[in-house]
PDB file of N, CA and C in Angstrom:
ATOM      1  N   UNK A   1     -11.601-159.486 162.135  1.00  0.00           N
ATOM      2  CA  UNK A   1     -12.992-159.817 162.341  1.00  0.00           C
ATOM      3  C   UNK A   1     -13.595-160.443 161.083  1.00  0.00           C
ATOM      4  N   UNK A   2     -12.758-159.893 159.894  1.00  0.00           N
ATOM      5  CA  UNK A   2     -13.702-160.098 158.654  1.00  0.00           C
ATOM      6  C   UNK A   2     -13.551-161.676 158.174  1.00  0.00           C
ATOM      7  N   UNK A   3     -12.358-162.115 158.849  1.00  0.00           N
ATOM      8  CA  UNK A   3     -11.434-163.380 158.314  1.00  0.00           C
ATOM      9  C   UNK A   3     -12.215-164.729 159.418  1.00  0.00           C
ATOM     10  N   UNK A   4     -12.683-164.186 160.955  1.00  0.00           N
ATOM     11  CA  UNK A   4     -13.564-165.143 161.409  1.00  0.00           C
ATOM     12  C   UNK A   4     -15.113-165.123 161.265  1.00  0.00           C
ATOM     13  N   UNK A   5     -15.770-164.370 160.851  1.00  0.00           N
ATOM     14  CA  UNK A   5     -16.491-164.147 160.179  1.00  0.00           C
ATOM     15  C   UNK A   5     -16.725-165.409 158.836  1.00  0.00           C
ATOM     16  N   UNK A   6     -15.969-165.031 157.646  1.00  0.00           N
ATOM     17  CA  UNK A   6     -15.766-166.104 157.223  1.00  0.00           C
ATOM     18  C   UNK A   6     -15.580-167.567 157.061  1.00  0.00           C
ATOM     19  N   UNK A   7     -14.779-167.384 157.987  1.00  0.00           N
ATOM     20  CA  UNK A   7     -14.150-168.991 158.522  1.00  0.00           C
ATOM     21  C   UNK A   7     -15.778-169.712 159.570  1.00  0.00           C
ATOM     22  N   UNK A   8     -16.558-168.888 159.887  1.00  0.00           N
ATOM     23  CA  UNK A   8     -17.681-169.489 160.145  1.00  0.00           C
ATOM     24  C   UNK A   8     -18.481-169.734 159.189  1.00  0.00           C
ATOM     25  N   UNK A   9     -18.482-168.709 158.503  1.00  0.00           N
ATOM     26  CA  UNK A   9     -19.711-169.216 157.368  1.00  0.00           C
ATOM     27  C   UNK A   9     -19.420-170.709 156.465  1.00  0.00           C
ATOM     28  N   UNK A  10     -17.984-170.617 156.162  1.00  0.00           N
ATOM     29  CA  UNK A  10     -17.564-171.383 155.640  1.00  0.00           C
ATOM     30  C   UNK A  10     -17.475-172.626 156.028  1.00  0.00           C
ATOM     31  N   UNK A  11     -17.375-172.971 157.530  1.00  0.00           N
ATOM     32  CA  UNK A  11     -17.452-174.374 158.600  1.00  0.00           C
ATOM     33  C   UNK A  11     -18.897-174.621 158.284  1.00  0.00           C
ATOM     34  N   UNK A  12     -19.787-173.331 158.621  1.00  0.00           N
ATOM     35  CA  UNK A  12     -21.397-173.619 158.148  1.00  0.00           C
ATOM     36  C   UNK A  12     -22.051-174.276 157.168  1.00  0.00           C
ATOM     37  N   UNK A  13     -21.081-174.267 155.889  1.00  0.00           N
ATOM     38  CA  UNK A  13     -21.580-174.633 154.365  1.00  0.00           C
ATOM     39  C   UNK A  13     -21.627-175.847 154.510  1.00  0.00           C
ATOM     40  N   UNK A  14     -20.066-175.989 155.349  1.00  0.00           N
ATOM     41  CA  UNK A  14     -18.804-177.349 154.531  1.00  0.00           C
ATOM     42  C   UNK A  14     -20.268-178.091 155.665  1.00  0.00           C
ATOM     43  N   UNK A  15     -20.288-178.006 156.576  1.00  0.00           N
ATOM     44  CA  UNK A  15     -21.707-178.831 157.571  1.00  0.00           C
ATOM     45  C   UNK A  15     -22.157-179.018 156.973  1.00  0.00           C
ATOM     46  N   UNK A  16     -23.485-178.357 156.374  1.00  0.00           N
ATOM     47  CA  UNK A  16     -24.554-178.440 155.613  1.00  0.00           C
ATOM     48  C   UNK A  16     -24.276-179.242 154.472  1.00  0.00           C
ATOM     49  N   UNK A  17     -23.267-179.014 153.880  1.00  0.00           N
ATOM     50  CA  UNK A  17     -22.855-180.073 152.420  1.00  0.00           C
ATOM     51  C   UNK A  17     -22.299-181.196 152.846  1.00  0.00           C
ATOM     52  N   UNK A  18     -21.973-181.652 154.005  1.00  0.00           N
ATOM     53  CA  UNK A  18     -21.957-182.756 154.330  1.00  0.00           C
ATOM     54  C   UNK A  18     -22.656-183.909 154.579  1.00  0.00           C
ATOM     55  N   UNK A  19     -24.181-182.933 155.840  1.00  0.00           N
ATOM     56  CA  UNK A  19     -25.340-183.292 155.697  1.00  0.00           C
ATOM     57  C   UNK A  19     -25.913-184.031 154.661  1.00  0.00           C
ATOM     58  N   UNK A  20     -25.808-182.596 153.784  1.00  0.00           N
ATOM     59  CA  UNK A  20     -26.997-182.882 152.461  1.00  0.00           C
ATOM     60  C   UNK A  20     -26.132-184.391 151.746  1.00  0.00           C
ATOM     61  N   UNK A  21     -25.183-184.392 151.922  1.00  0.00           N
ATOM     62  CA  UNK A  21     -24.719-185.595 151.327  1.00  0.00           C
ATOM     63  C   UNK A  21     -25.039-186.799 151.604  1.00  0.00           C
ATOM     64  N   UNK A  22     -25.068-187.009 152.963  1.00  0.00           N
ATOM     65  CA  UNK A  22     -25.169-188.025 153.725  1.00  0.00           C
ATOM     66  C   UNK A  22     -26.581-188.509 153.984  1.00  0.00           C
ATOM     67  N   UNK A  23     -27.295-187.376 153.272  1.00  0.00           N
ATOM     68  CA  UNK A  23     -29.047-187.745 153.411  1.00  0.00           C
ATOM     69  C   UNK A  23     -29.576-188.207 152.336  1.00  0.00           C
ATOM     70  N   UNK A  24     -28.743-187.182 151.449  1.00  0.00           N
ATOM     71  CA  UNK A  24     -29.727-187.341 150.195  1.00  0.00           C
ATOM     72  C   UNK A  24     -29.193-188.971 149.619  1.00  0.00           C
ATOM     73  N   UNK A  25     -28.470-189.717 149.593  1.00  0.00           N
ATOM     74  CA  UNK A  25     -28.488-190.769 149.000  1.00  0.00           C
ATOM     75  C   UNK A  25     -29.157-192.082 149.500  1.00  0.00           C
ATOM     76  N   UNK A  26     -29.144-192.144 150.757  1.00  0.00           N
ATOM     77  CA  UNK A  26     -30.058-193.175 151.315  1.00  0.00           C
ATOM     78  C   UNK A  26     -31.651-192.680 151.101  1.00  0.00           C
ATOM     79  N   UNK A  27     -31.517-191.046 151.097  1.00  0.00           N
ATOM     80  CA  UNK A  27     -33.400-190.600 150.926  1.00  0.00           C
ATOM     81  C   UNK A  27     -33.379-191.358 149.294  1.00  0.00           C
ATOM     82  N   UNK A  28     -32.721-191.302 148.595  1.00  0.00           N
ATOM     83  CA  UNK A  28     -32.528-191.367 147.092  1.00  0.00           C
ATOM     84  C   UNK A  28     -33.056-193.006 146.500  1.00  0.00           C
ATOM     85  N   UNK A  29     -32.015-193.555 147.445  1.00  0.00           N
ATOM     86  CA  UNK A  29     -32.375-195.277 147.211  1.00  0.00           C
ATOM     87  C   UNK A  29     -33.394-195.449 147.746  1.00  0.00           C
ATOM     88  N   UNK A  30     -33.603-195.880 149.306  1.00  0.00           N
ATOM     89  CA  UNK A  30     -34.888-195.994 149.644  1.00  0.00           C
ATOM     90  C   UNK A  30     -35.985-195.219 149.953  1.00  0.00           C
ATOM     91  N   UNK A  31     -36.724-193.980 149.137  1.00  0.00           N
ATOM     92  CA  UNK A  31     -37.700-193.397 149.473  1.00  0.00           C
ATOM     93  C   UNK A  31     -37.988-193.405 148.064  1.00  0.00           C
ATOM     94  N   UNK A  32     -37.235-192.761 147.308  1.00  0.00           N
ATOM     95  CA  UNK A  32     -37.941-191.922 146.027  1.00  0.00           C
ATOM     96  C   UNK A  32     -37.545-192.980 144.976  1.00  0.00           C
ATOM     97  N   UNK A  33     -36.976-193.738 144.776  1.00  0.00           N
ATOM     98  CA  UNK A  33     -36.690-194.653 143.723  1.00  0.00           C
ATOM     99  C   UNK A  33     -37.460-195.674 143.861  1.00  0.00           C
ATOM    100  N   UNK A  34     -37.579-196.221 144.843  1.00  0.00           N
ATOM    101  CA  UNK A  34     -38.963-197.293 144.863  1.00  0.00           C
ATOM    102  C   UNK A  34     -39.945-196.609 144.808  1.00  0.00           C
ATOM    103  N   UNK A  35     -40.063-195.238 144.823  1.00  0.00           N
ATOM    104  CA  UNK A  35     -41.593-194.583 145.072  1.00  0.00           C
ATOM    105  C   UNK A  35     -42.054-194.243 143.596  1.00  0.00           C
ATOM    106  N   UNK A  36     -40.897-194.391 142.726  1.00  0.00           N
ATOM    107  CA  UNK A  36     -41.482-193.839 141.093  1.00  0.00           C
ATOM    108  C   UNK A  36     -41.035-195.080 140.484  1.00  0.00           C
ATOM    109  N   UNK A  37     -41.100-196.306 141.041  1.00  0.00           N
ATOM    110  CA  UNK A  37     -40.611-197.616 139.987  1.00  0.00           C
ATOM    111  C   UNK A  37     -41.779-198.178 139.600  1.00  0.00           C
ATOM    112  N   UNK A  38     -42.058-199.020 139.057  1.00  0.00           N
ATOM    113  CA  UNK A  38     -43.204-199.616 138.349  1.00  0.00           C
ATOM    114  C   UNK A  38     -43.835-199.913 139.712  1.00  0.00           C
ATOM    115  N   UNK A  39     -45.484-199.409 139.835  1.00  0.00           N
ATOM    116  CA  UNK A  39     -46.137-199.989 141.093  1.00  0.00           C
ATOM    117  C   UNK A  39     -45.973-199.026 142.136  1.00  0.00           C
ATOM    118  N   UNK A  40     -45.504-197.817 142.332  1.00  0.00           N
ATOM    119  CA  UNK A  40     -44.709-197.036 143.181  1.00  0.00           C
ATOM    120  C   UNK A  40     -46.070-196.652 143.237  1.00  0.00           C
ATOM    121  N   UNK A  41     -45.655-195.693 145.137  1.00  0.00           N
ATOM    122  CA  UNK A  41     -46.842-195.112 145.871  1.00  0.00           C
ATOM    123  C   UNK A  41     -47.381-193.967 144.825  1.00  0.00           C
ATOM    124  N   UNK A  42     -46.042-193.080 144.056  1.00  0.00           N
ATOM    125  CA  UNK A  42     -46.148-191.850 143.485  1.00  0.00           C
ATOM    126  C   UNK A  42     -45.908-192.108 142.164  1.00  0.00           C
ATOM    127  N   UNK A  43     -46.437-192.886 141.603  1.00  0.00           N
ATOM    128  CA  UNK A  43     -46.417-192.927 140.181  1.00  0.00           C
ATOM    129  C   UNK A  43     -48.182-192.700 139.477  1.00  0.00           C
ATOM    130  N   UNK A  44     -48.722-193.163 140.576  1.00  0.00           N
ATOM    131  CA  UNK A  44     -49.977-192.364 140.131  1.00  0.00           C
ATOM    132  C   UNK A  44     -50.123-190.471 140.465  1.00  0.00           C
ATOM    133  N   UNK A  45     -49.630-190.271 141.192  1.00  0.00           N
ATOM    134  CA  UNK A  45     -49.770-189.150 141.318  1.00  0.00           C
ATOM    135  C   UNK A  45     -48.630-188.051 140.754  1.00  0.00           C
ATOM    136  N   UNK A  46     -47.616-188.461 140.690  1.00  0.00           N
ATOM    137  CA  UNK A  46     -46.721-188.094 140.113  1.00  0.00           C
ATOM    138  C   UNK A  46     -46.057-188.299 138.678  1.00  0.00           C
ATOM    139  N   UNK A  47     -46.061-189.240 138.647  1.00  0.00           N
ATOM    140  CA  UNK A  47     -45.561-190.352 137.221  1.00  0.00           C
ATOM    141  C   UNK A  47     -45.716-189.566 135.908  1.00  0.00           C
ATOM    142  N   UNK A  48     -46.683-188.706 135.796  1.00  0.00           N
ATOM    143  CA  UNK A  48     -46.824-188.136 134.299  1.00  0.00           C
ATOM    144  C   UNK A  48     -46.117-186.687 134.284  1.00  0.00           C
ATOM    145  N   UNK A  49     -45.579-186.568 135.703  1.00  0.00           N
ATOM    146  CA  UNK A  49     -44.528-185.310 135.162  1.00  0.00           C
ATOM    147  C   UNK A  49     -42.816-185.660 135.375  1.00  0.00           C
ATOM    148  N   UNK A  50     -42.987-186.624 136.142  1.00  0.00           N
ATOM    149  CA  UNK A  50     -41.524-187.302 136.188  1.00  0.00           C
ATOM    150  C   UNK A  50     -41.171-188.347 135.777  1.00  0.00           C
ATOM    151  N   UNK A  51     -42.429-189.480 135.157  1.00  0.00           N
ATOM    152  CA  UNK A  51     -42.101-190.719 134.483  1.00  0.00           C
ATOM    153  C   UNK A  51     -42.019-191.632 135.568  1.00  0.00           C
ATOM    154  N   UNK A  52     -41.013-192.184 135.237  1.00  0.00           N
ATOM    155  CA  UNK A  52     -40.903-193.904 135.744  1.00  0.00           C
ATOM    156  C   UNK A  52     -39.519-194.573 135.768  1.00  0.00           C
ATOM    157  N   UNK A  53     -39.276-195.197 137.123  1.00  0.00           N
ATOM    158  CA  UNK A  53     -37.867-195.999 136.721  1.00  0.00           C
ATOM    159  C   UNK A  53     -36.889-194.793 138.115  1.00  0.00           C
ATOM    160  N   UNK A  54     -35.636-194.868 137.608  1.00  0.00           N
ATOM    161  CA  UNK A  54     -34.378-194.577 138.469  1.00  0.00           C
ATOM    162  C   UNK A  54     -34.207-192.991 138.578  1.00  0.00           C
ATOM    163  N   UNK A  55     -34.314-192.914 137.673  1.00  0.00           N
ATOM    164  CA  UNK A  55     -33.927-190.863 137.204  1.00  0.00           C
ATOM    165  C   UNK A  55     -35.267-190.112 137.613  1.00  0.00           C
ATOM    166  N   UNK A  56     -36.460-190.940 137.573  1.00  0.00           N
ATOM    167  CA  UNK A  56     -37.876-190.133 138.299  1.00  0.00           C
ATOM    168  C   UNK A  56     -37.154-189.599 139.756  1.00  0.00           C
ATOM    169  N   UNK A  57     -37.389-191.130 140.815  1.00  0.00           N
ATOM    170  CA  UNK A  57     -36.691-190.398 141.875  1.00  0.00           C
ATOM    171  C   UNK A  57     -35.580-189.443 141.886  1.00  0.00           C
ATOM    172  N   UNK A  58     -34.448-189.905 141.287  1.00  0.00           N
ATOM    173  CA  UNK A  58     -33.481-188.224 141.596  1.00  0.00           C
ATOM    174  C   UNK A  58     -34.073-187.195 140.759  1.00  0.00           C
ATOM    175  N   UNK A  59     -35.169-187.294 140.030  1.00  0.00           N
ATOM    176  CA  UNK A  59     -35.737-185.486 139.417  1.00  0.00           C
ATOM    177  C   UNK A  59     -36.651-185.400 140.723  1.00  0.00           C
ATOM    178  N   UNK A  60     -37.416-186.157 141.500  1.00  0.00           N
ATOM    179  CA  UNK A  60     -38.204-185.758 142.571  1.00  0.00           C
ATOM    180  C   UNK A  60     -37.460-184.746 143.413  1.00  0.00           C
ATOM    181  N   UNK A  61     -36.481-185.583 143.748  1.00  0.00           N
ATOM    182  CA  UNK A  61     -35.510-185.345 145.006  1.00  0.00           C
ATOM    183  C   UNK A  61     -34.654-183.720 144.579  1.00  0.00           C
ATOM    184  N   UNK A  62     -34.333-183.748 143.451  1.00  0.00           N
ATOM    185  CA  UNK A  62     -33.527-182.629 142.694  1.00  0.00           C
ATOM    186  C   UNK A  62     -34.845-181.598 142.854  1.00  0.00           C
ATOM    187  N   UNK A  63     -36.109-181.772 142.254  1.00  0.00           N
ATOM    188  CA  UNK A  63     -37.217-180.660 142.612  1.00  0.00           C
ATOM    189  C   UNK A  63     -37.591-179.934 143.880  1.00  0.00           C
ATOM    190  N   UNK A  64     -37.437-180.809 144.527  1.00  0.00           N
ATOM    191  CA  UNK A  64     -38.117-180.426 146.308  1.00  0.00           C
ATOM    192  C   UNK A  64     -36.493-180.140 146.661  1.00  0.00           C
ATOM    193  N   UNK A  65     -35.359-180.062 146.389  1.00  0.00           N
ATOM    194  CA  UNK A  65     -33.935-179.093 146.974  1.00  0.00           C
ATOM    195  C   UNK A  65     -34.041-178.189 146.433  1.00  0.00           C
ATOM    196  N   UNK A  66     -34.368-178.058 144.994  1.00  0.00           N
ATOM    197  CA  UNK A  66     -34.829-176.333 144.170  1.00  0.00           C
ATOM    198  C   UNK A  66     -36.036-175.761 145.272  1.00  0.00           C
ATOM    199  N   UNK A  67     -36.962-176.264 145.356  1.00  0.00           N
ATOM    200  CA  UNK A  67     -38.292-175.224 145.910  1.00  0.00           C
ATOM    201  C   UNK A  67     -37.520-175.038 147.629  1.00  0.00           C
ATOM    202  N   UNK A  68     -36.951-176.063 147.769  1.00  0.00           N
ATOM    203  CA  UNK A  68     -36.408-175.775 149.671  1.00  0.00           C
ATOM    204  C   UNK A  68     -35.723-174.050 149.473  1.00  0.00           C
ATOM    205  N   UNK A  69     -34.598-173.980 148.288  1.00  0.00           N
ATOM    206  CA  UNK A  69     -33.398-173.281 147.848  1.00  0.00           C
ATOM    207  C   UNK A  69     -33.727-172.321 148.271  1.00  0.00           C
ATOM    208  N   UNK A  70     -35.695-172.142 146.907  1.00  0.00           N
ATOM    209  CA  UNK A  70     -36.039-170.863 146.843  1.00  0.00           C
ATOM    210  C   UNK A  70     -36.656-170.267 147.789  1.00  0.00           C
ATOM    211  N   UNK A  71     -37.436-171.291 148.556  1.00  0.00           N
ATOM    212  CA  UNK A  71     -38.145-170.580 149.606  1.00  0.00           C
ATOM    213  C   UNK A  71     -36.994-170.365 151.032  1.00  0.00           C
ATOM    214  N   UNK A  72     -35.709-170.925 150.787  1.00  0.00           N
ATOM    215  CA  UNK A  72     -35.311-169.680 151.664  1.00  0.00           C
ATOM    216  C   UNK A  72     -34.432-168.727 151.268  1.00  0.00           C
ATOM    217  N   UNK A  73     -34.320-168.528 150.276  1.00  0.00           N
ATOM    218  CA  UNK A  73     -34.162-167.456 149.548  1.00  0.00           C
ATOM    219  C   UNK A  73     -35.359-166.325 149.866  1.00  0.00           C
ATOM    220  N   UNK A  74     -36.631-166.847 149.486  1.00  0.00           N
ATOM    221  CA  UNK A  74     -37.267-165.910 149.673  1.00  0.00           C
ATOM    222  C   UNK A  74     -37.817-164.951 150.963  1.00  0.00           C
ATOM    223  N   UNK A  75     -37.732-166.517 151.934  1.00  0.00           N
ATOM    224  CA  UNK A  75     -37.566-166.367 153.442  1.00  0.00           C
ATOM    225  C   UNK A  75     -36.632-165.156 153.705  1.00  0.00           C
ATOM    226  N   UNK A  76     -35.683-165.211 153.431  1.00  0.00           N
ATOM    227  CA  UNK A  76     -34.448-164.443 153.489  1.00  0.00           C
ATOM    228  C   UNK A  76     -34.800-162.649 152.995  1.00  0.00           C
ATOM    229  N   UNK A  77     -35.104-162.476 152.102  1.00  0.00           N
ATOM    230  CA  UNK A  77     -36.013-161.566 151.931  1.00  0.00           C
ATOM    231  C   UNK A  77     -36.826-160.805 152.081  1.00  0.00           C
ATOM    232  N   UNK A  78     -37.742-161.699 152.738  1.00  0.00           N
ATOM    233  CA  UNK A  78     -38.800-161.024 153.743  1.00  0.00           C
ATOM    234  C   UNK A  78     -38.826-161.109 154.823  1.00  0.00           C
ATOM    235  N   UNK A  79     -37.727-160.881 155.539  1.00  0.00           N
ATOM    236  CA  UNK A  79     -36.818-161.019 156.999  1.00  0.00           C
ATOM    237  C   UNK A  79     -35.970-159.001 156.507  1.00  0.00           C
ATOM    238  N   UNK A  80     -36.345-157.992 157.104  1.00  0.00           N
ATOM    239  CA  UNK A  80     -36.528-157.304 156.776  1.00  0.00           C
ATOM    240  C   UNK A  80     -34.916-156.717 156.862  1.00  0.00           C
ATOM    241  N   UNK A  81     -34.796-156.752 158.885  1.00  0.00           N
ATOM    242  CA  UNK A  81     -33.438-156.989 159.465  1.00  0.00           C
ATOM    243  C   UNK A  81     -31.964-157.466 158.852  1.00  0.00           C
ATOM    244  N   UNK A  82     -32.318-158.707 157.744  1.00  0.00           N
ATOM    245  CA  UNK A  82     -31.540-159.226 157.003  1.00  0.00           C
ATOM    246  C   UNK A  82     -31.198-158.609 155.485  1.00  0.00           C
ATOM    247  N   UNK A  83     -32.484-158.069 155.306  1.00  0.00           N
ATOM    248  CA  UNK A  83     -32.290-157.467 153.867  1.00  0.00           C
ATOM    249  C   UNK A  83     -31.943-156.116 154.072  1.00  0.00           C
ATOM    250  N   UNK A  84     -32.044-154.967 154.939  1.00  0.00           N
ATOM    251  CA  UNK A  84     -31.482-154.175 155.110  1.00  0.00           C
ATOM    252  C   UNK A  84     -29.993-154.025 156.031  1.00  0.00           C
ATOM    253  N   UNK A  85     -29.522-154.989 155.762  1.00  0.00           N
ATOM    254  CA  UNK A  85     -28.137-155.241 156.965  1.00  0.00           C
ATOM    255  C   UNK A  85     -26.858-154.671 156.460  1.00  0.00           C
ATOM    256  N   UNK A  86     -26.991-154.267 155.313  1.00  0.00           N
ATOM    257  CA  UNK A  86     -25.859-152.560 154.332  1.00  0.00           C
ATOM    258  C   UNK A  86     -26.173-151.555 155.496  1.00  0.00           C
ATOM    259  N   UNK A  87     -27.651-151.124 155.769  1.00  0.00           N
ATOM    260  CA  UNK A  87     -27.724-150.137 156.137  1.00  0.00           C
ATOM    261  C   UNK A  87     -27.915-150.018 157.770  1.00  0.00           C
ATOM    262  N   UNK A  88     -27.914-151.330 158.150  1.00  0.00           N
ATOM    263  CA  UNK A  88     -27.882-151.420 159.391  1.00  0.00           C
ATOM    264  C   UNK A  88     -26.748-151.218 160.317  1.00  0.00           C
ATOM    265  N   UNK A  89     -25.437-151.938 159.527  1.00  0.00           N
ATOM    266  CA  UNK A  89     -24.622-151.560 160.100  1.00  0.00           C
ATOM    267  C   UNK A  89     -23.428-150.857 159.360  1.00  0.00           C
ATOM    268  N   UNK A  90     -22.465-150.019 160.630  1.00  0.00           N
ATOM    269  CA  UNK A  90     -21.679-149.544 159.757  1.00  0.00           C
ATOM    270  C   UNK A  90     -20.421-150.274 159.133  1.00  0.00           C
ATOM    271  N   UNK A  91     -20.045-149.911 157.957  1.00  0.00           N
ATOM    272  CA  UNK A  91     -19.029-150.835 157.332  1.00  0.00           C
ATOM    273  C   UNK A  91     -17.866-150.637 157.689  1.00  0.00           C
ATOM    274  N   UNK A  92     -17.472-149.606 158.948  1.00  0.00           N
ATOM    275  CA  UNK A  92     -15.843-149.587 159.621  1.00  0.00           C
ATOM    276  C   UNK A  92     -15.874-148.678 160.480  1.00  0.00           C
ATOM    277  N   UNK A  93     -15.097-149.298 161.699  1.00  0.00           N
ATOM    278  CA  UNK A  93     -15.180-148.126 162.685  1.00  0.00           C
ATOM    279  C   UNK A  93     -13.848-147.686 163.040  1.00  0.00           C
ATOM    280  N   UNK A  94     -12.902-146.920 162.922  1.00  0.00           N
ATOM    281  CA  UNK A  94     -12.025-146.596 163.384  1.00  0.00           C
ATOM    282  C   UNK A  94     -11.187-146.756 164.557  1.00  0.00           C
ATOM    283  N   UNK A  95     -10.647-147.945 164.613  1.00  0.00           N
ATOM    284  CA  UNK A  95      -9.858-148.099 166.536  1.00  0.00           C
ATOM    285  C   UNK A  95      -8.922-147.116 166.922  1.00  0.00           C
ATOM    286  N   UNK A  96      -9.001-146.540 167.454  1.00  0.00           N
ATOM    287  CA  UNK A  96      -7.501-145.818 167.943  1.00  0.00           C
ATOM    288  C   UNK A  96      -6.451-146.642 168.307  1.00  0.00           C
ATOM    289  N   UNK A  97      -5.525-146.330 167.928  1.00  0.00           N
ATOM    290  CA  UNK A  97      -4.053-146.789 168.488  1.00  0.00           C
ATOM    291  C   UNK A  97      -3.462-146.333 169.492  1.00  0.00           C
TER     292      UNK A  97
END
């Protein structure tokens, strides 16, 4: 049980990191790199904590995957079911043979 268990979570990640791959670089070129280049939508509003130019957009993009991280981290947390799930269930049950 413990080994498919795994083998899901793990199909789950390898998804998700595939995703995130496949998004974040087209979000990268065309959203946030023209958005912090000279003239950009977010360089007035943004620009004096991330600057200007190529590396603004990927610190944008790198900021808002940290706050996603934490808030479901924290999500996770205050999901009560989830944070008590040691004590929810038991850690082995004995099959008979």
């Amino acid at each position: 049980m413990q080994g498919r268990v795994f083998a899901a979570r793990s199909l789950l990640l390898q998804l998700a990191s595939a995703a995130s791959v496949l998004i974040a670089g087209p979000l990268a070129d065309n959203v946030f790199v023209p958005a912090f280049s000279e003239g950009g939508s977010l360089v007035g509003i943004l620009g004096g904590i991330f600057g200007t130019g190529t590396g603004a957009g990927i610190a944008m993009l790198y900021v808002i995957c940290a706050m996603c991280m934490f808030l479901i981290g924290l999500i996770g947390f205050r999901v009560s079911s989830l944070r008590n799930l040691e004590k929810t269930i038991s850690d082995y049950d004995e099959v008979a043979v």
